[in-house]
N, C-alpha and C. Protein backbone atom coordinates (compact mmCIF):
# COMPACT_ATOMS: atom_id res chain seq x y z
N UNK A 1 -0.83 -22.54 -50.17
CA UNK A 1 -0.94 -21.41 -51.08
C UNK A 1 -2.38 -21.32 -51.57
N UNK A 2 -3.04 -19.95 -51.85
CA UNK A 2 -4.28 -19.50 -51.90
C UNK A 2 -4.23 -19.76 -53.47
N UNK A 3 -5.39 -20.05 -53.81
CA UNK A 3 -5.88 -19.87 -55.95
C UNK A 3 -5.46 -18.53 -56.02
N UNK A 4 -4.57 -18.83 -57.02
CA UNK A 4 -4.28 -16.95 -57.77
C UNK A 4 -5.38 -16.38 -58.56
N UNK A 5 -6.49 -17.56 -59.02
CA UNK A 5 -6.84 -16.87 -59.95
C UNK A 5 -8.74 -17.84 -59.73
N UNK A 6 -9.83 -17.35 -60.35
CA UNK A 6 -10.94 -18.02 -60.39
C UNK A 6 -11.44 -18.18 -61.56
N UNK A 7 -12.15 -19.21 -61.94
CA UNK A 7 -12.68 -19.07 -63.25
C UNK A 7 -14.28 -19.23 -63.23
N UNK A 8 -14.97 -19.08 -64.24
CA UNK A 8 -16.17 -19.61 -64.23
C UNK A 8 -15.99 -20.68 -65.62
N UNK A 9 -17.08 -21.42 -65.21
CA UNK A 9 -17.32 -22.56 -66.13
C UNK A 9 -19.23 -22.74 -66.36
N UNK A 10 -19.46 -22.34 -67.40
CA UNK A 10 -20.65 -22.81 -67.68
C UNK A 10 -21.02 -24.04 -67.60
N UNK A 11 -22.20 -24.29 -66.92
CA UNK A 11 -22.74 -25.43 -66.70
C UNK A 11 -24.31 -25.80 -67.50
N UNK A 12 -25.09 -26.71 -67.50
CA UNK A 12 -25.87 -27.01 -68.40
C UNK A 12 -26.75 -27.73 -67.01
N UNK A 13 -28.32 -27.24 -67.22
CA UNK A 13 -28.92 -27.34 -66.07
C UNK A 13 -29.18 -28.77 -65.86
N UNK A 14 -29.15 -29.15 -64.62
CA UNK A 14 -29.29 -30.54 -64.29
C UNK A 14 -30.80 -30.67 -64.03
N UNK A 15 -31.19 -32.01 -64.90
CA UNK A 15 -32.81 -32.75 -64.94
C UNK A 15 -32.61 -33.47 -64.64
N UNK A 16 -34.02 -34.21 -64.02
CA UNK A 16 -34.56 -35.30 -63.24
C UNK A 16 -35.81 -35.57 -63.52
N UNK A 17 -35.81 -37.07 -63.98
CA UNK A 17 -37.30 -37.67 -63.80
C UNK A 17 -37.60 -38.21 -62.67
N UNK A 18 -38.52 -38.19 -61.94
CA UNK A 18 -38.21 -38.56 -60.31
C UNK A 18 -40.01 -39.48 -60.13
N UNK A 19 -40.15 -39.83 -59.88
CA UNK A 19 -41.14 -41.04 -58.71
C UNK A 19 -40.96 -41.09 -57.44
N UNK A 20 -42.14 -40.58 -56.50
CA UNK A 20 -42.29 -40.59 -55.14
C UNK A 20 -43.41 -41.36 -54.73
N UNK A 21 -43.36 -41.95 -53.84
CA UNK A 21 -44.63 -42.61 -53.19
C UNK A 21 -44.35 -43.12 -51.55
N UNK A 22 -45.43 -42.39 -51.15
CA UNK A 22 -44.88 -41.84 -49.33
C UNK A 22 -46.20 -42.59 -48.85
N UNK A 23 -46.29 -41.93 -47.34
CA UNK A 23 -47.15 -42.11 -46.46
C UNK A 23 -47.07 -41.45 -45.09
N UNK A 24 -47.91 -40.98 -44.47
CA UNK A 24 -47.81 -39.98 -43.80
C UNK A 24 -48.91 -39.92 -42.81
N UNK A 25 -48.69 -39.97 -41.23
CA UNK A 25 -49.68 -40.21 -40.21
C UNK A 25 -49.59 -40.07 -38.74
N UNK A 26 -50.88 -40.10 -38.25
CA UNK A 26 -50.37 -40.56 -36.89
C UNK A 26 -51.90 -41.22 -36.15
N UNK A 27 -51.22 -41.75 -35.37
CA UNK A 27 -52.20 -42.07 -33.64
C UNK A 27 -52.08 -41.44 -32.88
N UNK A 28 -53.15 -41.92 -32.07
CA UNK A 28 -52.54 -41.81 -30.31
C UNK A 28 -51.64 -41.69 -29.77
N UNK A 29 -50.10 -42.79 -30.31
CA UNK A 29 -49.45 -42.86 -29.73
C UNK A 29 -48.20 -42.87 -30.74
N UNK A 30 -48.44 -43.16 -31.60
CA UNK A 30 -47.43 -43.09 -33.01
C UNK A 30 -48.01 -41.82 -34.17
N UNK A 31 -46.89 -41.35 -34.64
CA UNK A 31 -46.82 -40.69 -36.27
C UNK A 31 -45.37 -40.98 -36.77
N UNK A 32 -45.72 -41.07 -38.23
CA UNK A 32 -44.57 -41.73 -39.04
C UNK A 32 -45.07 -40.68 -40.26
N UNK A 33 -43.98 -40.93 -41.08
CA UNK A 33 -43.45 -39.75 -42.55
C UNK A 33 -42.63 -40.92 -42.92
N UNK A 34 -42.73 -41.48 -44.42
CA UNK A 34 -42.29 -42.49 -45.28
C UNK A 34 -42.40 -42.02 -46.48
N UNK A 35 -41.19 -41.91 -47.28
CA UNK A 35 -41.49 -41.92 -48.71
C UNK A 35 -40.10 -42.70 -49.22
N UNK A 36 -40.81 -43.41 -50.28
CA UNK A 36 -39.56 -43.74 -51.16
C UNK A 36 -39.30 -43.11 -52.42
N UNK A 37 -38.20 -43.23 -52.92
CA UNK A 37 -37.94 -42.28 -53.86
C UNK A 37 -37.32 -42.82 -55.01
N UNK A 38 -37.13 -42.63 -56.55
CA UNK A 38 -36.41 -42.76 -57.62
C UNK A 38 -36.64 -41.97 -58.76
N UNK A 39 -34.89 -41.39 -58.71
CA UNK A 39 -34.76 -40.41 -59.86
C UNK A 39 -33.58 -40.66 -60.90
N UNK A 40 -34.13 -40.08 -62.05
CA UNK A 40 -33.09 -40.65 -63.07
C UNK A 40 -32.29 -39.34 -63.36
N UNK A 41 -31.66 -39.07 -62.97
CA UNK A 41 -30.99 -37.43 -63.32
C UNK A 41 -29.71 -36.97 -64.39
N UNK A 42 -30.36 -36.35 -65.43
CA UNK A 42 -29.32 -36.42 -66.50
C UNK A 42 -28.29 -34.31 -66.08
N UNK A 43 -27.06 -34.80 -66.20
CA UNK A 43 -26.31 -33.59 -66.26
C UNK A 43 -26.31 -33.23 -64.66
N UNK A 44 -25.86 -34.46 -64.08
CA UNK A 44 -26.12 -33.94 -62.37
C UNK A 44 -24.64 -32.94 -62.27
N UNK A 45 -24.60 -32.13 -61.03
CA UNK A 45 -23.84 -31.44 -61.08
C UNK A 45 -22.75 -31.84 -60.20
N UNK A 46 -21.40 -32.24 -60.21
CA UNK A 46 -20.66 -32.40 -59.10
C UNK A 46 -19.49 -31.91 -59.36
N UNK A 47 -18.69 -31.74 -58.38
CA UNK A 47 -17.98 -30.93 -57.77
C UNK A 47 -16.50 -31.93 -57.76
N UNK A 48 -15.69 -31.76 -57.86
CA UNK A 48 -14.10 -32.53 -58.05
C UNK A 48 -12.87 -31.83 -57.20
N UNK A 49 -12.37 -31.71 -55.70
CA UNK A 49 -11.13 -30.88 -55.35
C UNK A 49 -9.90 -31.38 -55.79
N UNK A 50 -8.90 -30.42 -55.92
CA UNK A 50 -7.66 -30.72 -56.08
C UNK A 50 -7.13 -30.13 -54.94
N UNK A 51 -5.62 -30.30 -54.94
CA UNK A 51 -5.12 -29.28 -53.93
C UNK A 51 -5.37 -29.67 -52.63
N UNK A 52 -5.74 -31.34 -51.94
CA UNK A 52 -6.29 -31.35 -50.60
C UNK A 52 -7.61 -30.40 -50.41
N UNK A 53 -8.32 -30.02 -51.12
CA UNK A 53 -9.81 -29.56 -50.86
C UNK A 53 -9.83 -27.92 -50.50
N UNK A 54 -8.31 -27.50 -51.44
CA UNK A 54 -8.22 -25.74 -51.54
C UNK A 54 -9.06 -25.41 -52.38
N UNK A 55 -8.80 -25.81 -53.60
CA UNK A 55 -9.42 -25.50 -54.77
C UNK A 55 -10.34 -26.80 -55.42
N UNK A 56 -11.51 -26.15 -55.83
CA UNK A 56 -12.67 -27.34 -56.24
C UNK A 56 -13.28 -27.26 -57.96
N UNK A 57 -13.82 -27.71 -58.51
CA UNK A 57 -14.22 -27.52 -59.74
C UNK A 57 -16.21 -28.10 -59.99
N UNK A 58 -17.09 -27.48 -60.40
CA UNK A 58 -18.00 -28.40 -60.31
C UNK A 58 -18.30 -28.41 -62.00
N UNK A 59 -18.99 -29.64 -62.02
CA UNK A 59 -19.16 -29.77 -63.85
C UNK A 59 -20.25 -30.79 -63.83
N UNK A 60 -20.61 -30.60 -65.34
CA UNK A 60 -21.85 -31.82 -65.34
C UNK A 60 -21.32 -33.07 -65.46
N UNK A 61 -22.36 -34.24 -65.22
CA UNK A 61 -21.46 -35.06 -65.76
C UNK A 61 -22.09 -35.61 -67.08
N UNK A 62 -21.67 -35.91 -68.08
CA UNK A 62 -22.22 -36.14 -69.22
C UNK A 62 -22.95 -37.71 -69.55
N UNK A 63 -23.22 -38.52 -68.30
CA UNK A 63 -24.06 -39.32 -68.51
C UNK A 63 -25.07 -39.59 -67.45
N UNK A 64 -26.01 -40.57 -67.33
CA UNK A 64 -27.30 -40.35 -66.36
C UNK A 64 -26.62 -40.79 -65.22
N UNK A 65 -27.26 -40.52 -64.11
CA UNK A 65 -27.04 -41.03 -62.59
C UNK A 65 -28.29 -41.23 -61.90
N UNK A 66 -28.37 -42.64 -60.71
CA UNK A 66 -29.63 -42.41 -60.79
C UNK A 66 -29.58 -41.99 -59.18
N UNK A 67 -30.56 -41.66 -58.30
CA UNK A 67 -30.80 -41.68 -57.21
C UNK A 67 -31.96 -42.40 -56.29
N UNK A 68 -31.94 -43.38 -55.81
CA UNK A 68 -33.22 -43.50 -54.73
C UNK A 68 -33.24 -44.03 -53.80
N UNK A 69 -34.17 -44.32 -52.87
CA UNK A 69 -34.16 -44.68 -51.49
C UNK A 69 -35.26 -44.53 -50.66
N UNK A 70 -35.12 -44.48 -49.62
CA UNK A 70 -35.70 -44.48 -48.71
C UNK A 70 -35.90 -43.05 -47.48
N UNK A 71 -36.85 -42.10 -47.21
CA UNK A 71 -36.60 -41.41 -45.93
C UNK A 71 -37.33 -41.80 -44.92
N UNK A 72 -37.54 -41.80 -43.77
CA UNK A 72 -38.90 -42.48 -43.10
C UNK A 72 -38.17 -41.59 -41.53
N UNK A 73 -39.36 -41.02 -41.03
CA UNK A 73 -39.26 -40.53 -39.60
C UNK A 73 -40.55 -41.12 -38.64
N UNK A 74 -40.01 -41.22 -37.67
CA UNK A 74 -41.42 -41.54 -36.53
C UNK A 74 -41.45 -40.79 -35.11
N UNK A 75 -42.08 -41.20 -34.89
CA UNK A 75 -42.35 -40.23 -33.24
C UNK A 75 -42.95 -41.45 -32.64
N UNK A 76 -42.97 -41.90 -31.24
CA UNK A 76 -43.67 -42.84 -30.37
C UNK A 76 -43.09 -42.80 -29.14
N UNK A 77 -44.81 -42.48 -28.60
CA UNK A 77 -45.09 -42.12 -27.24
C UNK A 77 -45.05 -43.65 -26.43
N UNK A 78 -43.86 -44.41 -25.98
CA UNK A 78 -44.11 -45.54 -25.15
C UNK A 78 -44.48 -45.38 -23.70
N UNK A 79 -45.22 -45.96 -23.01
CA UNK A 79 -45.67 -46.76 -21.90
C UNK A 79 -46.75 -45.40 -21.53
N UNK A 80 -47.36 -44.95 -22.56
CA UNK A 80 -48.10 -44.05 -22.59
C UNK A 80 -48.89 -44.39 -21.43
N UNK A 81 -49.50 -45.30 -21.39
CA UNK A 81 -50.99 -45.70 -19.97
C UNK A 81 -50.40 -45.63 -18.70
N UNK A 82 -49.01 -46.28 -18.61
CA UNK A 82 -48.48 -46.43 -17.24
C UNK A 82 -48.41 -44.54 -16.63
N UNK A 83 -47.99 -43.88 -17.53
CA UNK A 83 -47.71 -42.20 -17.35
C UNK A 83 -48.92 -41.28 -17.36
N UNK A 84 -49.91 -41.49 -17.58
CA UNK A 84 -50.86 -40.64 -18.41
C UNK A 84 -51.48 -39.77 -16.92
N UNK A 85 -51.74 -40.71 -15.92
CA UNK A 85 -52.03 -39.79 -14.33
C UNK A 85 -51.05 -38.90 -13.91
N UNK A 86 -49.55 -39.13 -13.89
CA UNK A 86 -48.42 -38.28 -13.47
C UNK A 86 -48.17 -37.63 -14.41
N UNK A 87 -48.41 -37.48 -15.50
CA UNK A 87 -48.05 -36.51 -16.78
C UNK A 87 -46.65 -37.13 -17.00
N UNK A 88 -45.51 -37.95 -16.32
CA UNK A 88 -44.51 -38.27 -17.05
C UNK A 88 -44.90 -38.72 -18.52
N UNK A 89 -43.49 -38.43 -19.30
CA UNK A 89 -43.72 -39.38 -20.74
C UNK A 89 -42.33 -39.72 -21.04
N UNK A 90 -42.43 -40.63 -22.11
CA UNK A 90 -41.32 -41.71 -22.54
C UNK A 90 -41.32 -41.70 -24.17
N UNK A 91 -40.85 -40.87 -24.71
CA UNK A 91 -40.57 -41.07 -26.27
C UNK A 91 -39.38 -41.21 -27.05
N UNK A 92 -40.06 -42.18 -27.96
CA UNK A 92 -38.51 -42.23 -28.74
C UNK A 92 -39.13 -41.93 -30.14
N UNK A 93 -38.10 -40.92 -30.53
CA UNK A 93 -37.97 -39.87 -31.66
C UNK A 93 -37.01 -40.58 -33.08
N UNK A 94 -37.21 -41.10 -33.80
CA UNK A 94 -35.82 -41.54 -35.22
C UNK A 94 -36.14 -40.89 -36.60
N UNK A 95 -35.16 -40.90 -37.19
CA UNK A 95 -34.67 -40.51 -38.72
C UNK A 95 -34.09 -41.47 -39.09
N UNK A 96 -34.75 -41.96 -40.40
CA UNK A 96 -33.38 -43.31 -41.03
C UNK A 96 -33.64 -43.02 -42.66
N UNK A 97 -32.78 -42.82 -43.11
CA UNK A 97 -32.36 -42.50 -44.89
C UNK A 97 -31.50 -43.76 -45.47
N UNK A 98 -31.84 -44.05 -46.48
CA UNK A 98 -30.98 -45.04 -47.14
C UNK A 98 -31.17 -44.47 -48.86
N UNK A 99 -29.89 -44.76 -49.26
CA UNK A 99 -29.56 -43.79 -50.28
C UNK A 99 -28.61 -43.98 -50.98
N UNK A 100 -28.86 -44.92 -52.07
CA UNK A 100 -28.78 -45.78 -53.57
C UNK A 100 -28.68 -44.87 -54.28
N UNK A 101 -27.37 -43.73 -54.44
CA UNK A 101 -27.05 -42.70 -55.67
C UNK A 101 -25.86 -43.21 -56.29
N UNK A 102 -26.16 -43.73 -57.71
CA UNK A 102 -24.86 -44.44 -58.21
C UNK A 102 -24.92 -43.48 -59.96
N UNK A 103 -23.83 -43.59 -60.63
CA UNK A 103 -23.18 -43.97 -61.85
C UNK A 103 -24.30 -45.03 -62.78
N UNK A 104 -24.84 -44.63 -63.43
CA UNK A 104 -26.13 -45.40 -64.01
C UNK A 104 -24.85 -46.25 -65.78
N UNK A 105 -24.48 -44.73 -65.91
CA UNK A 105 -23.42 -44.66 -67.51
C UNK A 105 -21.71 -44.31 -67.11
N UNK A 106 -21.39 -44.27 -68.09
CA UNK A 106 -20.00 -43.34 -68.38
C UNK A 106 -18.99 -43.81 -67.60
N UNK A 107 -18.05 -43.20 -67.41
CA UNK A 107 -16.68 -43.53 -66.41
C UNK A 107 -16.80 -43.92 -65.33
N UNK A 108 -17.54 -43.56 -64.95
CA UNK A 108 -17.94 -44.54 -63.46
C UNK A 108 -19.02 -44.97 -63.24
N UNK A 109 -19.64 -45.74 -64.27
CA UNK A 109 -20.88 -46.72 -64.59
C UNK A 109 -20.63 -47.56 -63.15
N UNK A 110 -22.20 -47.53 -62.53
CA UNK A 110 -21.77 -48.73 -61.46
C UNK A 110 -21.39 -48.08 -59.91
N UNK A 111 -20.25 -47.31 -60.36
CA UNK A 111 -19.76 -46.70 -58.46
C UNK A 111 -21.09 -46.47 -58.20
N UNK A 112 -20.73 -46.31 -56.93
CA UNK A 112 -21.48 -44.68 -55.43
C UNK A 112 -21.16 -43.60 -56.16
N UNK A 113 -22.12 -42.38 -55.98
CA UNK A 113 -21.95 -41.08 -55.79
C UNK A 113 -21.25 -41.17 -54.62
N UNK A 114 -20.09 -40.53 -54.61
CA UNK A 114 -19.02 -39.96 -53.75
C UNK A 114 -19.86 -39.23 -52.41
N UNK A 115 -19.72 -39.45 -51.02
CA UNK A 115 -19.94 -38.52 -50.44
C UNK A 115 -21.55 -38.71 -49.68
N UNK A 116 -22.06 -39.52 -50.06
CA UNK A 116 -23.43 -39.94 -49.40
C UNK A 116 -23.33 -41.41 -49.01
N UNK A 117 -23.48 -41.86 -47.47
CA UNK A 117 -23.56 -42.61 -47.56
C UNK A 117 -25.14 -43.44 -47.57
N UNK A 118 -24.66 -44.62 -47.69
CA UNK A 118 -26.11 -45.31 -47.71
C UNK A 118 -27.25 -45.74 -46.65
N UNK A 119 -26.51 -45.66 -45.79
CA UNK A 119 -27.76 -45.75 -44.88
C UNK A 119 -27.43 -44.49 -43.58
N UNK A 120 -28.35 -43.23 -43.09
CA UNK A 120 -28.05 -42.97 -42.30
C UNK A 120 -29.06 -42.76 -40.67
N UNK A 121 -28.78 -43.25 -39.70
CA UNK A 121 -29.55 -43.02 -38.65
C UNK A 121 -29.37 -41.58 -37.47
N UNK A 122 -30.72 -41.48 -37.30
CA UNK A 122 -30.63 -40.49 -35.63
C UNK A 122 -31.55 -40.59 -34.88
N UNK A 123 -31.61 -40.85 -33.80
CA UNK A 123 -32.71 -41.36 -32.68
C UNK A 123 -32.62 -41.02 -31.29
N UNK A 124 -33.29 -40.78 -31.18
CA UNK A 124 -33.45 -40.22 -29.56
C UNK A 124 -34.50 -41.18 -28.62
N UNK A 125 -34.06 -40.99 -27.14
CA UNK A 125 -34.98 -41.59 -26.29
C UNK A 125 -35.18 -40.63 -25.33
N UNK A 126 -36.29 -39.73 -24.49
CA UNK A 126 -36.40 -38.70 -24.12
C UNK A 126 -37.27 -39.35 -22.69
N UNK A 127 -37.29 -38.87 -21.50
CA UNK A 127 -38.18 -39.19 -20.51
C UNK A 127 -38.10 -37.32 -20.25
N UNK A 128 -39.63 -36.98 -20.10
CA UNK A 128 -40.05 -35.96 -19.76
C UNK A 128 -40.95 -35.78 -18.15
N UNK A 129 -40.69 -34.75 -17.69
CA UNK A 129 -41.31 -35.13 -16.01
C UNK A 129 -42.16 -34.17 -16.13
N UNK A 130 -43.22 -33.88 -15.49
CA UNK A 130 -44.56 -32.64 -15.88
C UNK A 130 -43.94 -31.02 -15.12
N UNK A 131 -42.64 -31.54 -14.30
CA UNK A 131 -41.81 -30.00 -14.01
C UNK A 131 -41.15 -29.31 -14.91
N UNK A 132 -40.77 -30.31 -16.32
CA UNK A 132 -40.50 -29.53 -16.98
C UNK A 132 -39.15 -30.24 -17.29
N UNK A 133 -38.02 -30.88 -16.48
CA UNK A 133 -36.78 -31.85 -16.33
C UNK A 133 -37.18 -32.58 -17.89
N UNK A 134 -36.22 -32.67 -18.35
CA UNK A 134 -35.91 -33.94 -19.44
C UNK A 134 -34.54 -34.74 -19.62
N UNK A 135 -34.90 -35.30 -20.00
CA UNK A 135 -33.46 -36.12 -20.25
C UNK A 135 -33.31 -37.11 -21.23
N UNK A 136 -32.66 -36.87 -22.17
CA UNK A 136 -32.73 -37.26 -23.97
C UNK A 136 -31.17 -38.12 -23.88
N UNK A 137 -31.27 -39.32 -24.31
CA UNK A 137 -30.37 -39.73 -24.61
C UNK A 137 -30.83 -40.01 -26.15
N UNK A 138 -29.36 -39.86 -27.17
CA UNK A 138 -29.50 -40.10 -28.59
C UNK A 138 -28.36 -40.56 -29.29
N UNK A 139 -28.63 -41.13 -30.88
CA UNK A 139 -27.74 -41.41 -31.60
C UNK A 139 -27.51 -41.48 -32.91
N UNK A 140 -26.80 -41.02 -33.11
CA UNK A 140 -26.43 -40.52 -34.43
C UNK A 140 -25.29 -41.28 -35.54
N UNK A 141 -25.56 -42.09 -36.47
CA UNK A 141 -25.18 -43.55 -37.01
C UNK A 141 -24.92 -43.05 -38.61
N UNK A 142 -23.97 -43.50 -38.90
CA UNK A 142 -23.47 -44.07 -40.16
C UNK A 142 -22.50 -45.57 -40.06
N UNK A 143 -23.87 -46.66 -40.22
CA UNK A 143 -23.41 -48.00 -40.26
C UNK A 143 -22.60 -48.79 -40.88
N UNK A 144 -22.00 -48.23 -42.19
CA UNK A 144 -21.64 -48.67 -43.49
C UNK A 144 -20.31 -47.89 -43.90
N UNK A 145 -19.14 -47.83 -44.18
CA UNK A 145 -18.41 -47.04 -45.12
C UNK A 145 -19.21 -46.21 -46.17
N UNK A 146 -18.26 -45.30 -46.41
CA UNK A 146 -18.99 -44.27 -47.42
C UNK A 146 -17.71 -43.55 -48.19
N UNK A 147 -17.98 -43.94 -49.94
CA UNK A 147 -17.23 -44.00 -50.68
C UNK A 147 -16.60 -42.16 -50.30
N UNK A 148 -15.35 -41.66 -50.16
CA UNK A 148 -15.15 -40.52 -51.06
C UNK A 148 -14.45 -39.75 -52.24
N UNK A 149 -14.55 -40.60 -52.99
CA UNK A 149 -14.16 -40.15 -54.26
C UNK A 149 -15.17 -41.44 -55.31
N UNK A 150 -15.16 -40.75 -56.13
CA UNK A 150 -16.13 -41.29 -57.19
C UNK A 150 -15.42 -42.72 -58.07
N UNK A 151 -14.60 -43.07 -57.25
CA UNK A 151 -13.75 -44.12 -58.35
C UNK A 151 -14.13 -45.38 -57.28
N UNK A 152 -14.87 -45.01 -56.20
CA UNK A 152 -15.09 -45.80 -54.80
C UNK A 152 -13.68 -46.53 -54.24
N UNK A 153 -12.39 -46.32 -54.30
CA UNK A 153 -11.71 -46.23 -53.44
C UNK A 153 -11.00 -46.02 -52.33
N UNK A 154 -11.39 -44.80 -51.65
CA UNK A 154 -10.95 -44.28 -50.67
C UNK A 154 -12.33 -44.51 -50.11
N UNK A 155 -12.90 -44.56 -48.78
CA UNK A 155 -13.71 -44.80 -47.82
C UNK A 155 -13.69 -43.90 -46.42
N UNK A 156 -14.97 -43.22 -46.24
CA UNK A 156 -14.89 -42.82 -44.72
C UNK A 156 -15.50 -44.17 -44.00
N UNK A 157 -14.84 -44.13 -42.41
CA UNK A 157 -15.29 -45.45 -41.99
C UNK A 157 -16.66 -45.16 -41.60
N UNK A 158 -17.44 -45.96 -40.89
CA UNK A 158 -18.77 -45.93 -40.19
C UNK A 158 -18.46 -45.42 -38.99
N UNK A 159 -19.54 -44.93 -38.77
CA UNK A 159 -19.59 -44.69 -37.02
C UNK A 159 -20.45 -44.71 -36.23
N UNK A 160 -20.54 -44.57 -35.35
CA UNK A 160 -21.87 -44.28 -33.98
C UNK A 160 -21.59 -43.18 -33.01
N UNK A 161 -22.21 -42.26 -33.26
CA UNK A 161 -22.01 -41.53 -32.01
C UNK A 161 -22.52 -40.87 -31.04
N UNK A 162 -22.91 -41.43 -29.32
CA UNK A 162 -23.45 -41.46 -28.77
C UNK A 162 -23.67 -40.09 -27.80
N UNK A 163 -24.64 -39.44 -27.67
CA UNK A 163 -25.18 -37.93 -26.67
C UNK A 163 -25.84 -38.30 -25.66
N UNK A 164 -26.26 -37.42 -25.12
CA UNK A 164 -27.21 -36.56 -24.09
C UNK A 164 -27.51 -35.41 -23.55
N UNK A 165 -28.64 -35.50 -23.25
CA UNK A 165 -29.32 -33.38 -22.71
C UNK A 165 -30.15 -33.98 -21.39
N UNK A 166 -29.61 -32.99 -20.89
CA UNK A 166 -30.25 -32.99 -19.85
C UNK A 166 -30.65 -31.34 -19.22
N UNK A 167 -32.09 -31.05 -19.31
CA UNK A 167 -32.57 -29.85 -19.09
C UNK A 167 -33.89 -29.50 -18.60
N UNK A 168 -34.41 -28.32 -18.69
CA UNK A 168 -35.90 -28.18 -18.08
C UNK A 168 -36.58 -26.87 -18.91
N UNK A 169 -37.42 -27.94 -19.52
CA UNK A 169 -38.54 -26.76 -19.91
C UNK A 169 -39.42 -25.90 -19.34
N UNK A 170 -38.80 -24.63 -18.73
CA UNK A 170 -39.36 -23.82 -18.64
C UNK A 170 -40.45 -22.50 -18.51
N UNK A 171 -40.76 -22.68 -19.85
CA UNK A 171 -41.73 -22.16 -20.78
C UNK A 171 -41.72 -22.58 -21.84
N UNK A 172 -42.86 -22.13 -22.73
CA UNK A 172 -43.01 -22.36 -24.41
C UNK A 172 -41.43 -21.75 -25.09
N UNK A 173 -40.89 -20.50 -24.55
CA UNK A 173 -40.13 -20.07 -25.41
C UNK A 173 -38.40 -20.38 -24.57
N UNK A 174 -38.43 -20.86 -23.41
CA UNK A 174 -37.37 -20.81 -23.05
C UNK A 174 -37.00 -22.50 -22.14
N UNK A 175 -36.00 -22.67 -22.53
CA UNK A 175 -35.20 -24.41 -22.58
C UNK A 175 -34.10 -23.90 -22.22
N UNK A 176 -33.55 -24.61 -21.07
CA UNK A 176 -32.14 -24.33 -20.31
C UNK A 176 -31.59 -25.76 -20.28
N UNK A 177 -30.69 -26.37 -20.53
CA UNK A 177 -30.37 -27.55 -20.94
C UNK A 177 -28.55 -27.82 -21.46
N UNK A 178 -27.84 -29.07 -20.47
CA UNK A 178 -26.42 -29.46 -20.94
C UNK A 178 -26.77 -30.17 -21.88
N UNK A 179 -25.67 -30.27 -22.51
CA UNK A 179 -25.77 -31.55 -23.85
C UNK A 179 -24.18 -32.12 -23.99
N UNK A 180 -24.01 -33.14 -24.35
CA UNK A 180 -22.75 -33.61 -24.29
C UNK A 180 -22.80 -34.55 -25.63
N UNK A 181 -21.91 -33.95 -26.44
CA UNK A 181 -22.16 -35.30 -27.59
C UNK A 181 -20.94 -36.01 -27.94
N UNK A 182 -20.82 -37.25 -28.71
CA UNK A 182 -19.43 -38.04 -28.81
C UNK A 182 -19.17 -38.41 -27.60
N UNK A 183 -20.26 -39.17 -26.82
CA UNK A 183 -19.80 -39.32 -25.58
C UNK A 183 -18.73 -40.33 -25.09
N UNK A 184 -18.31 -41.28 -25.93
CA UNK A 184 -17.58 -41.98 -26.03
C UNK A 184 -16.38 -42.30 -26.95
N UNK A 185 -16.49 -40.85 -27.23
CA UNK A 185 -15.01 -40.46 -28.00
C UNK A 185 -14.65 -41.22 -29.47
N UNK A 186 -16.18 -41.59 -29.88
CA UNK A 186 -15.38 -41.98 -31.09
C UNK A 186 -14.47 -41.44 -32.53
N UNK A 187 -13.60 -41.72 -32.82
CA UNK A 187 -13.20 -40.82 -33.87
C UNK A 187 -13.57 -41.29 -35.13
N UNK A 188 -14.09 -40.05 -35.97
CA UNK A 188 -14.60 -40.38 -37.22
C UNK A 188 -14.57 -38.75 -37.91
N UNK A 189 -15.30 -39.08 -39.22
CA UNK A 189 -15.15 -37.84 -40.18
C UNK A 189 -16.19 -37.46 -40.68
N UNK A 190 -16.90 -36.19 -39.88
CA UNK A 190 -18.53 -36.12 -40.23
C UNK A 190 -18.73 -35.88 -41.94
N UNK A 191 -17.83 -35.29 -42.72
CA UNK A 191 -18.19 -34.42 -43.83
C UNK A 191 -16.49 -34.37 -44.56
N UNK A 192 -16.96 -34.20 -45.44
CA UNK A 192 -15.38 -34.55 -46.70
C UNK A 192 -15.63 -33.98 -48.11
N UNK A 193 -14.82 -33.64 -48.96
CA UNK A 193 -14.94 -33.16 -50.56
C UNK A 193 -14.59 -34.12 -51.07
C-alpha cells in the first residue's frame, strides 16, 4: 500500500567543522590524489524507513557525529620501458575510501553511521595495444560488513565483485566495447535504506 498522505518536517541546517590535508601528483609513470579527512558535524541529517523502505522520514539528529577518513586514487603506468617502442601499455587504475562516520553523542553514542561502509575498493588492470584493442580487467570491493541500521545490528555482508571490457578505441570520441560484470556471480546488496 502507497502513503496516503505526505508531510513536511522542518529541519535545522546541518554544520560541520571539517580538517583536510591531501596531496596531489604525478610522474612519469605514477599520479596519486590523497586526502585525509575529519569532520565534526552537528545536526547531521538522516533519514529513518518504515514500511520495508515505502515510506522514509529524514530529521536532525540532535547530537554531534563525527566523520573521517581516508580517499586516495592512483594511476600507474607498469612495465612502461619494456612497451614504450610498440606503443603497448599496462596500467593499473584504483580508488580506496575508508570511512570512520560514527555517533560521537546521544542514542547511539559509539555505533556506525548506518549505510557507509568502511573501507571501499575499485581497481582496474588495463593492457592497451596502439590499434586501439583493450582489455580491462577490474574490481570492485567492500571488504568488511556494513552496518544498516543505526543501532549496528543488522549487517550487509562484504563482497568482491569481479568484471571485464574488452574493446577498441576507435577515435577520441568513439569506444565500441563488451563488458561483463559479477563475473562470478557473487550475491550481495549494492545499496539499502
Amino acid at each position: 500500500k502507497s502513503p496516503e498522505r505526505f508531510a513536511t518536517v522542518e529541519l535545522d541546517a546541518q554544520e560541520a567543522t571539517s580538517f583536510e590535508l591531501g596531496s596531489r601528483g604525478s610522474k612519469e609513470w605514477l599520479s596519486w590524489n590523497i586526502s585525509l579527512y575529519h569532520s565534526r558535524v552537528s545536526n547531521e541529517l538522516l533519514t529513518a524507513t518504515e514500511l520495508f523502505g515505502i515510506s522514509g522520514t529524514t530529521r536532525n539528529y540532535p547530537d554531534r557525529t563525527i566523520h573521517q577518513g581516508i580517499e586516495a586514487g592512483f594511476s600507474l603506468s607498469l612495465f612502461r620501458n619494456l612497451f614504450t617502442r610498440s606503443g603497448d601499455a599496462l596500467s593499473l587504475d584504483g580508488s580506496y575510501t575508508y570511512s570512520d562516520f560514527y555517533f560521537d553523542e546521544g542514542a547511539y553514542d559509539g555505533n556506525r553511521i548506518a549505510g557507509i561502509p568502511n573501507h571501499y575498493l575499485n581497481t582496474a588492470l588495463e593492457y592497451s595495444h596502439p590499434t586501439g584493442l583493450f582489455i580491462n580487467v577490474n574490481l570492485e570491493m567492500i571488504p568488511t560488513d556494513t552496518p544498516t541500521d543505526h543501532q549496528n545490528t543488522i549487517y550487509q555482508s562484504s563482497y568482491a565483485l569481479w568484471g571485464a571490457r574488452v574493446g577498441l578505441h576507435s577515435s577520441k570520441s568513439l569506444n565500441i566495447f563488451v563488458e561483463g560484470n559479477n563475473l562470478l556471480d557473487a550475491t550481495y546488496a549494492s545499496s539499502y535504506l
